[in-house]
Protein backbone atom coordinates (compact mmCIF):
# COMPACT_ATOMS: atom_id res chain seq x y z
CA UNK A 1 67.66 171.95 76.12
CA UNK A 2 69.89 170.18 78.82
CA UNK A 3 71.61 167.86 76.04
CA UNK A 4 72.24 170.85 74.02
CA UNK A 5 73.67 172.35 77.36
CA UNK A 6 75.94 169.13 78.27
CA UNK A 7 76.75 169.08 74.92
CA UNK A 8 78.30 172.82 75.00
CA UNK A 9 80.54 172.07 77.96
CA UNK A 10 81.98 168.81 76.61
CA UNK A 11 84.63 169.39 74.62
CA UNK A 12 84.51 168.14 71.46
CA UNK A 13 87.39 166.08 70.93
CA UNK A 14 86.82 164.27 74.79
CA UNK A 15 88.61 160.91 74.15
CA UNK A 16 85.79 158.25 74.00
CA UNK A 17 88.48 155.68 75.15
CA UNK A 18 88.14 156.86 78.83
CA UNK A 19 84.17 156.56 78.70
CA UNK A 20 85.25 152.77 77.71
CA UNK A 21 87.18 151.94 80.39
CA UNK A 22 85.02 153.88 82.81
CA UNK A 23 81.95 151.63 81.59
CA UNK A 24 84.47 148.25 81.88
CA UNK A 25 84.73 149.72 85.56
CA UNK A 26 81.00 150.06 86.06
CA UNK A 27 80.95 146.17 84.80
CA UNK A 28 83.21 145.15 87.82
CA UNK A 29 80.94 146.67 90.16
CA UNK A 30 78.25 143.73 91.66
CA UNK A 31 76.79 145.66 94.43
CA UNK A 32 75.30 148.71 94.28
CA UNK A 33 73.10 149.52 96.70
CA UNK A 34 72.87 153.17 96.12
CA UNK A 35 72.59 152.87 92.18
CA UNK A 36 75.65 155.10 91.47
CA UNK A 37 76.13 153.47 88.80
CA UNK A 38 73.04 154.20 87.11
CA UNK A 39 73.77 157.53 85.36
CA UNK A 40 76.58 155.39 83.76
CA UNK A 41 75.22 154.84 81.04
CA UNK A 42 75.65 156.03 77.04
CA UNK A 43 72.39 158.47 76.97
CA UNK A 44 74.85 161.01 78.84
CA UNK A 45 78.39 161.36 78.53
CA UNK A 46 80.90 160.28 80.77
CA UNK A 47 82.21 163.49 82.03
CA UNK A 48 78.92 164.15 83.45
CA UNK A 49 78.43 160.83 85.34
CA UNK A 50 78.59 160.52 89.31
CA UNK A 51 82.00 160.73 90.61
CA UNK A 52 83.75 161.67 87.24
CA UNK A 53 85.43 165.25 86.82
CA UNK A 54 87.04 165.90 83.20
CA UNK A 55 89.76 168.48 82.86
CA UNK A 56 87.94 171.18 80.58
CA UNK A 57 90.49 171.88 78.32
CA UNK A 58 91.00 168.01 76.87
CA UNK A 59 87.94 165.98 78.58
CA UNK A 60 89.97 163.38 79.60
CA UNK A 61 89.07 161.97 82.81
CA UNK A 62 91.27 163.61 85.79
CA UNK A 63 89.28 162.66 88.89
CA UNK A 64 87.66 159.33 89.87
CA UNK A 65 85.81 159.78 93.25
CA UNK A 66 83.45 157.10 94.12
CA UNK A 67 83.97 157.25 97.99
CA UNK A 68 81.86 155.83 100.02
CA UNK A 69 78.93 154.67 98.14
CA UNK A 70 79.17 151.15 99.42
CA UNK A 71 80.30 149.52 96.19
CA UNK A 72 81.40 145.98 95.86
CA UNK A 73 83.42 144.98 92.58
CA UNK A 74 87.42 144.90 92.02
CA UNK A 75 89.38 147.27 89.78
CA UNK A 76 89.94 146.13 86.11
CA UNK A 77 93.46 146.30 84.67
CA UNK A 78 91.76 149.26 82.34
CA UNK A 79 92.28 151.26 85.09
CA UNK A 80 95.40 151.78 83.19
CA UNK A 81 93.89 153.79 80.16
CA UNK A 82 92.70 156.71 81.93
CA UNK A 83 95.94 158.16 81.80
CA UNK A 84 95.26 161.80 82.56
CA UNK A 85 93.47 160.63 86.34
CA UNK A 86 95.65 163.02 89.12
CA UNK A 87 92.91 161.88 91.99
CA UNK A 88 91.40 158.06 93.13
CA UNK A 89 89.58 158.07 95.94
CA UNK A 90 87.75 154.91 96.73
CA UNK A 91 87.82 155.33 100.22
CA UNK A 92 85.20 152.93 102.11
CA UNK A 93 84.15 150.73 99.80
CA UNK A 94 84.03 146.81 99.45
CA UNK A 95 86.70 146.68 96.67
CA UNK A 96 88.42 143.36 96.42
CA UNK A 97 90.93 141.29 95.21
CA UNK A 98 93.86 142.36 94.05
CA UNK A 99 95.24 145.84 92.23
CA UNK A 100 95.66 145.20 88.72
CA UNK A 101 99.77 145.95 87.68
CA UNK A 102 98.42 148.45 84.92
CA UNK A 103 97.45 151.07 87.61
CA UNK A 104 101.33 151.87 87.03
CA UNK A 105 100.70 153.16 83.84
CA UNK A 106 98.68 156.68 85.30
CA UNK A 107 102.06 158.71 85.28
CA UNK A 108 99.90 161.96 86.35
CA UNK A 109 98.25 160.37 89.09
CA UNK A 110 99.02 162.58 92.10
CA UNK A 111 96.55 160.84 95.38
CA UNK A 112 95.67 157.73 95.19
CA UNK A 113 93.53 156.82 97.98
CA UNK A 114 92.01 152.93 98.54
CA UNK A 115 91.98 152.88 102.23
CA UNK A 116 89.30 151.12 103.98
CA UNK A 117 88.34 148.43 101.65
CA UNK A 118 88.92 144.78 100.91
CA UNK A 119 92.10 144.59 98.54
CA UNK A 120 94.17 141.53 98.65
CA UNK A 121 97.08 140.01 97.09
CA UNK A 122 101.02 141.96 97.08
CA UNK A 123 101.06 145.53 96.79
CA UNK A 124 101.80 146.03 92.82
CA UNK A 125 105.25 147.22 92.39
CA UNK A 126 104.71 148.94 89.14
CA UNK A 127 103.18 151.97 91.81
CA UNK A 128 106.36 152.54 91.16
CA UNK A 129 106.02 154.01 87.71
CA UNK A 130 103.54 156.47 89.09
CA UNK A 131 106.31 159.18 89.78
CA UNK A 132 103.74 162.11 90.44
CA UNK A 133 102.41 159.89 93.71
CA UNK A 134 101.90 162.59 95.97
CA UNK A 135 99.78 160.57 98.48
CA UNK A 136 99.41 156.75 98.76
CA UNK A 137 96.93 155.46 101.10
CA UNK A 138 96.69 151.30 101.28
CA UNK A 139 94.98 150.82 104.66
CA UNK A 140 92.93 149.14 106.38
CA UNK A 141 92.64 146.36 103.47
CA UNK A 142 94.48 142.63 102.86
CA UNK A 143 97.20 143.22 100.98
CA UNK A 144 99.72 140.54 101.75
CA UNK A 145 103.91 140.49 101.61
CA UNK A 146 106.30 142.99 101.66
CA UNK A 147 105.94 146.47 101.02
CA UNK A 148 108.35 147.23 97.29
CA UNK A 149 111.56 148.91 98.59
CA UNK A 150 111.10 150.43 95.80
CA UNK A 151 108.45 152.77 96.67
CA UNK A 152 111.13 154.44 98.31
CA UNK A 153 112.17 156.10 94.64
CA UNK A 154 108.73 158.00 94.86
CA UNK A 155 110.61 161.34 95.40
CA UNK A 156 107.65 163.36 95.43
CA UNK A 157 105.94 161.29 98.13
CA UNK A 158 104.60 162.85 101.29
CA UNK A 159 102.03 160.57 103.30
CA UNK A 160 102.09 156.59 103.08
CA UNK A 161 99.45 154.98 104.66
CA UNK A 162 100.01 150.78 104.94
CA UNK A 163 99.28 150.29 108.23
CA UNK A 164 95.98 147.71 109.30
CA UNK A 165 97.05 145.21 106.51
CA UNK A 166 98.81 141.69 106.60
CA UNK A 167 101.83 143.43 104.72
CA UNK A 168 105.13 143.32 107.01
CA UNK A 169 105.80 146.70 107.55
CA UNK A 170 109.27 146.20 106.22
CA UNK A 171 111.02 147.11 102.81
CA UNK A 172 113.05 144.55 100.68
CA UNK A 173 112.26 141.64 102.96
CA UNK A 174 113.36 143.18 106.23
CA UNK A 175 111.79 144.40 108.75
CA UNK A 176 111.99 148.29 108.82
CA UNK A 177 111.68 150.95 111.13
CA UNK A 178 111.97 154.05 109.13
CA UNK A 179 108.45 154.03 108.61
CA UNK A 180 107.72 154.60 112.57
CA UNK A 181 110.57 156.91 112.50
CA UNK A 182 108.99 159.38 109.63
CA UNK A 183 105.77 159.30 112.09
CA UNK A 184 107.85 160.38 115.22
CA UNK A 185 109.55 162.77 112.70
CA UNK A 186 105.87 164.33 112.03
CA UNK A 187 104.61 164.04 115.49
CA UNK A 188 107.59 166.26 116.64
CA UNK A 189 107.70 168.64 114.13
CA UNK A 190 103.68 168.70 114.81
CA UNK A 191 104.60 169.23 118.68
CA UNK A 192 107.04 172.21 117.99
CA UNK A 193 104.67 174.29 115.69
CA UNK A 194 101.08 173.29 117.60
CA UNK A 195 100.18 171.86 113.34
CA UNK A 196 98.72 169.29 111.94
CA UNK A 197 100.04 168.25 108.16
CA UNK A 198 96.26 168.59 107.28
CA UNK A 199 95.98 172.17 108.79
CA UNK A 200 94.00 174.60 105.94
CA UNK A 201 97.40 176.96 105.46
CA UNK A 202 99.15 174.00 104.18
CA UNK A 203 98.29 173.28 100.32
CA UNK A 204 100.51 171.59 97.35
CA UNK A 205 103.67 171.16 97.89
CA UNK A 206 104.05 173.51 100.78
CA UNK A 207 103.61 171.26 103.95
CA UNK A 208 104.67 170.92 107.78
CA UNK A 209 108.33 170.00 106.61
CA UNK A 210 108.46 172.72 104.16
CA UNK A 211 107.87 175.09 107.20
CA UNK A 212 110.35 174.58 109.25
CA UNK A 213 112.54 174.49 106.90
CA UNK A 214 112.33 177.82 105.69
CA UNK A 215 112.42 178.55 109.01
CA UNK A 216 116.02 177.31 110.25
CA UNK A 217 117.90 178.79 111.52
CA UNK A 218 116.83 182.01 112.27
CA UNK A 219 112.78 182.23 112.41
CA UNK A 220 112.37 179.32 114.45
CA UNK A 221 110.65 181.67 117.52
CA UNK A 222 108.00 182.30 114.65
CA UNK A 223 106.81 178.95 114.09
CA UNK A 224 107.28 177.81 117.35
CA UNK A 225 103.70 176.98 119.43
CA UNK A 226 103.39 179.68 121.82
CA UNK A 227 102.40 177.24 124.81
CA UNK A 228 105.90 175.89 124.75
CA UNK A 229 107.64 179.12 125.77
CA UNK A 230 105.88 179.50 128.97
CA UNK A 231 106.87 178.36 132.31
CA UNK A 232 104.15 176.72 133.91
CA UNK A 233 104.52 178.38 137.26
CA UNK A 234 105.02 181.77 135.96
CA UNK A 235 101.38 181.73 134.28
CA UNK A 236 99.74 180.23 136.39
CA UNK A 237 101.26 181.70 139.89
CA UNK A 238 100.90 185.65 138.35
CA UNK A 239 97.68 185.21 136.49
CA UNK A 240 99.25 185.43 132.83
CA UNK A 241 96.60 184.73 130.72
CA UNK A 242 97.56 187.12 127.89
CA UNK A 243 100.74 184.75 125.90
CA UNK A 244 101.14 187.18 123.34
CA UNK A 245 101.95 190.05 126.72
CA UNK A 246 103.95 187.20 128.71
CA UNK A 247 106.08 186.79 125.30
CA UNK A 248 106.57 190.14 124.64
CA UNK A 249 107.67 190.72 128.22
CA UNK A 250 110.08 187.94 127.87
CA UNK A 251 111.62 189.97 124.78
CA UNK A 252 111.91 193.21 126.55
CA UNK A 253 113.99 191.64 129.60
CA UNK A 254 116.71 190.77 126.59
CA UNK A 255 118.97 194.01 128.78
CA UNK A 256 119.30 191.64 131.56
CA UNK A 257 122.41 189.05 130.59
CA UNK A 258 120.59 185.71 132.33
CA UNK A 259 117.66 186.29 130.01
CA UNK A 260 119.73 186.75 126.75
CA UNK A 261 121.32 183.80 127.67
CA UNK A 262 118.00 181.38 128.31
CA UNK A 263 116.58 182.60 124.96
CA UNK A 264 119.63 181.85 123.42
CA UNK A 265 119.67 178.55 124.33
CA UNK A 266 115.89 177.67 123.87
CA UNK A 267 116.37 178.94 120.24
CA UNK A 268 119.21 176.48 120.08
CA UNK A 269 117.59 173.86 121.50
CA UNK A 270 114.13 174.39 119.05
CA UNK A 271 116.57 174.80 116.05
CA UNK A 272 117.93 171.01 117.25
CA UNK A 273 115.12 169.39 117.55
CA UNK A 274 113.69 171.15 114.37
CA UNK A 275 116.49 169.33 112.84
CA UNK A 276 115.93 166.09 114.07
CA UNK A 277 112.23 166.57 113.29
CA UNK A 278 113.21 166.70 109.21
CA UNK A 279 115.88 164.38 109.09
CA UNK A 280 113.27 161.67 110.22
CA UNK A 281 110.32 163.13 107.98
CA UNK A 282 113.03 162.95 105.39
CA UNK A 283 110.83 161.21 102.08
CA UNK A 284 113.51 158.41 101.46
CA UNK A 285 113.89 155.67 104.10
CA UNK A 286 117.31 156.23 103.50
CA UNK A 287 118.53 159.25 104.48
CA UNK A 288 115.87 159.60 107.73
CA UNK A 289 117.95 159.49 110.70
CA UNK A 290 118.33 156.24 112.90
CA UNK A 291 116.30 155.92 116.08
CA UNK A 292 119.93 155.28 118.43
CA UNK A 293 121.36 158.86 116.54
CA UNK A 294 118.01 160.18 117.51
CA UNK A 295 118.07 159.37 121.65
CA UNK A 296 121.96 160.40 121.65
CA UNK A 297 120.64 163.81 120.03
CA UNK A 298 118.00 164.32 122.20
CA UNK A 299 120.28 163.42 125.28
CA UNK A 300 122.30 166.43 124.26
CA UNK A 301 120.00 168.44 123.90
CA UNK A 302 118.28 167.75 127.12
CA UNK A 303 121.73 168.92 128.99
CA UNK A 304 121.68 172.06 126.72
CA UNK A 305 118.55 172.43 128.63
CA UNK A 306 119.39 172.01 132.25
CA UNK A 307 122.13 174.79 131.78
CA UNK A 308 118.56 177.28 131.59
CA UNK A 309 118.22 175.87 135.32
CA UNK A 310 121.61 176.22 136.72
């Protein structure tokens, strides 16, 4: 009965070749101390084995997710034949040596995740091809060298993780900064809205950048964390607990001209930094903004400021 049943939800026409290179996989694995690997095996078929998920409408294999289940092995260069993968996640592993240059032929793949392992060698440069790359997370391995400038023509990629390796964190043989400037551009824009890029209302291609972008100029006070337009010896000197009441009070002082002008310039200030925010979370290296544009920015804006106290 359950053959009958597998067989009813595998399609058909499934092509055998990814059950081939799955099983040329399973022969790179030589530890396997929680015998994952065991239901790999031709007496049931491949899109029914542990950590495989087929797309129903084709059975080719989309997902490969074998995290943490203590495997030791290395990747085989027919990694490259399961060419409808979107998802790898072999997060906390004991995968070694180095990435073979085929993974550049899975043009769908969309997350690619290989953090916390044992990878060696350069970081292939034919990641490159992989122009759906959505997420790329090298860490915490031993990958060697430069990081490819090229990366940088990834248009579609929002988080790259290459920290904790023996890589330079540099691009084209020089050491770089616009990798620590993307984080500060994250960390502020994370500051500004009180989110995380991970929070639950972000999903696909909608993320923290996309946000406040919509937002500018003219909804920044809706996006903005609420903590941030308090003064701290208002609250805490007249018992306002309530934000939500303290803002709303805020709004209905707008008659009086001092106030109109203070929320005037808070929203210009927000809107600034907003802007300085993206240009550094910008997705090529190229056009983030430079660190010395950044402090003469933030100088201005920080007089901007001290007009709200004079």
């Amino acid at each position: 009965m359950s053959s009958c049943l597998e067989s009813a939800i595998i399609p058909t026409f499934a092509d055998e070749s990814d059950g081939v290179a799955l099983l040329d996989f399973k022969n790179r694995v030589i530890q396997d101390p929680l015998h994952i690997m065991a239901s790999w095996n031709n007496s049931v078929h491949f899109c029914n084995w542990v950590g495989v998920t087929c797309s129903p409408s084709n059975g080719r294999v989309v997902i490969l997710n074998l995290e943490s289940q203590k495997l030791v092995g290395s990747i085989p260069p027919s990694i490259g034949n399961l060419t409808f993968l979107i998802r790898i996640n072999l997060e906390n592993n004991s995968f070694r040596r180095e990435i073979p240059q085929e993974i550049g032929r899975l043009l769908r793949v969309q997350h690619l995740n290989l953090t916390l392992n044992s990878f060696g060698g350069k970081i292939p440069i034919n990641l490159t091809h992989c122009a759906e790359l959505r997420t790329l997370d090298l860490s915490h391995n031993g990958f060697v060298g430069q990081i490819p400038n090229h990366l940088s023509s990834l248009s579609k990629l929002e988080i790259l993780k290459v920290y904790k390796n023996k890589s330079e964190y540099g691009m084209g043989g020089q050491v770089s900064i616009y990798g620590d400037i993307y984080s500060y551009g994250i960390l502020l824009l994370e500051m500004l809205t009180g989110k995380r890029p991970t929070d639950d209302s972000f999903e696909d291609d909608f993320g923290i950048s996309k946000l406040v972008d919509m937002a500018l100029p003219g909804r920044v006070m809706d996006i903005v964390d609420r903590s941030m337009l308090f003064e701290e010896g208002n609250v805490h000197n007249n018992d306002r607990e309530n934000r939500e009441d303290y803002v709303e009070e805020r709004v209905l002082m707008k008659n009086q001209d001092s106030q109109v002008r203070d929320i005037r310039i808070i929203e210009e200030c927000l809107v600034s930094l907003m802007k300085i925010g993206l240009s550094c979370a910008a997705r090529l290296p190229s056009e983030r903004m430079t660190m010395s544009i950044v402090v003469n920015k933030l100088l201005d804006i920080k007089d901007t400021s001290l007009g709200l106290k004079s």
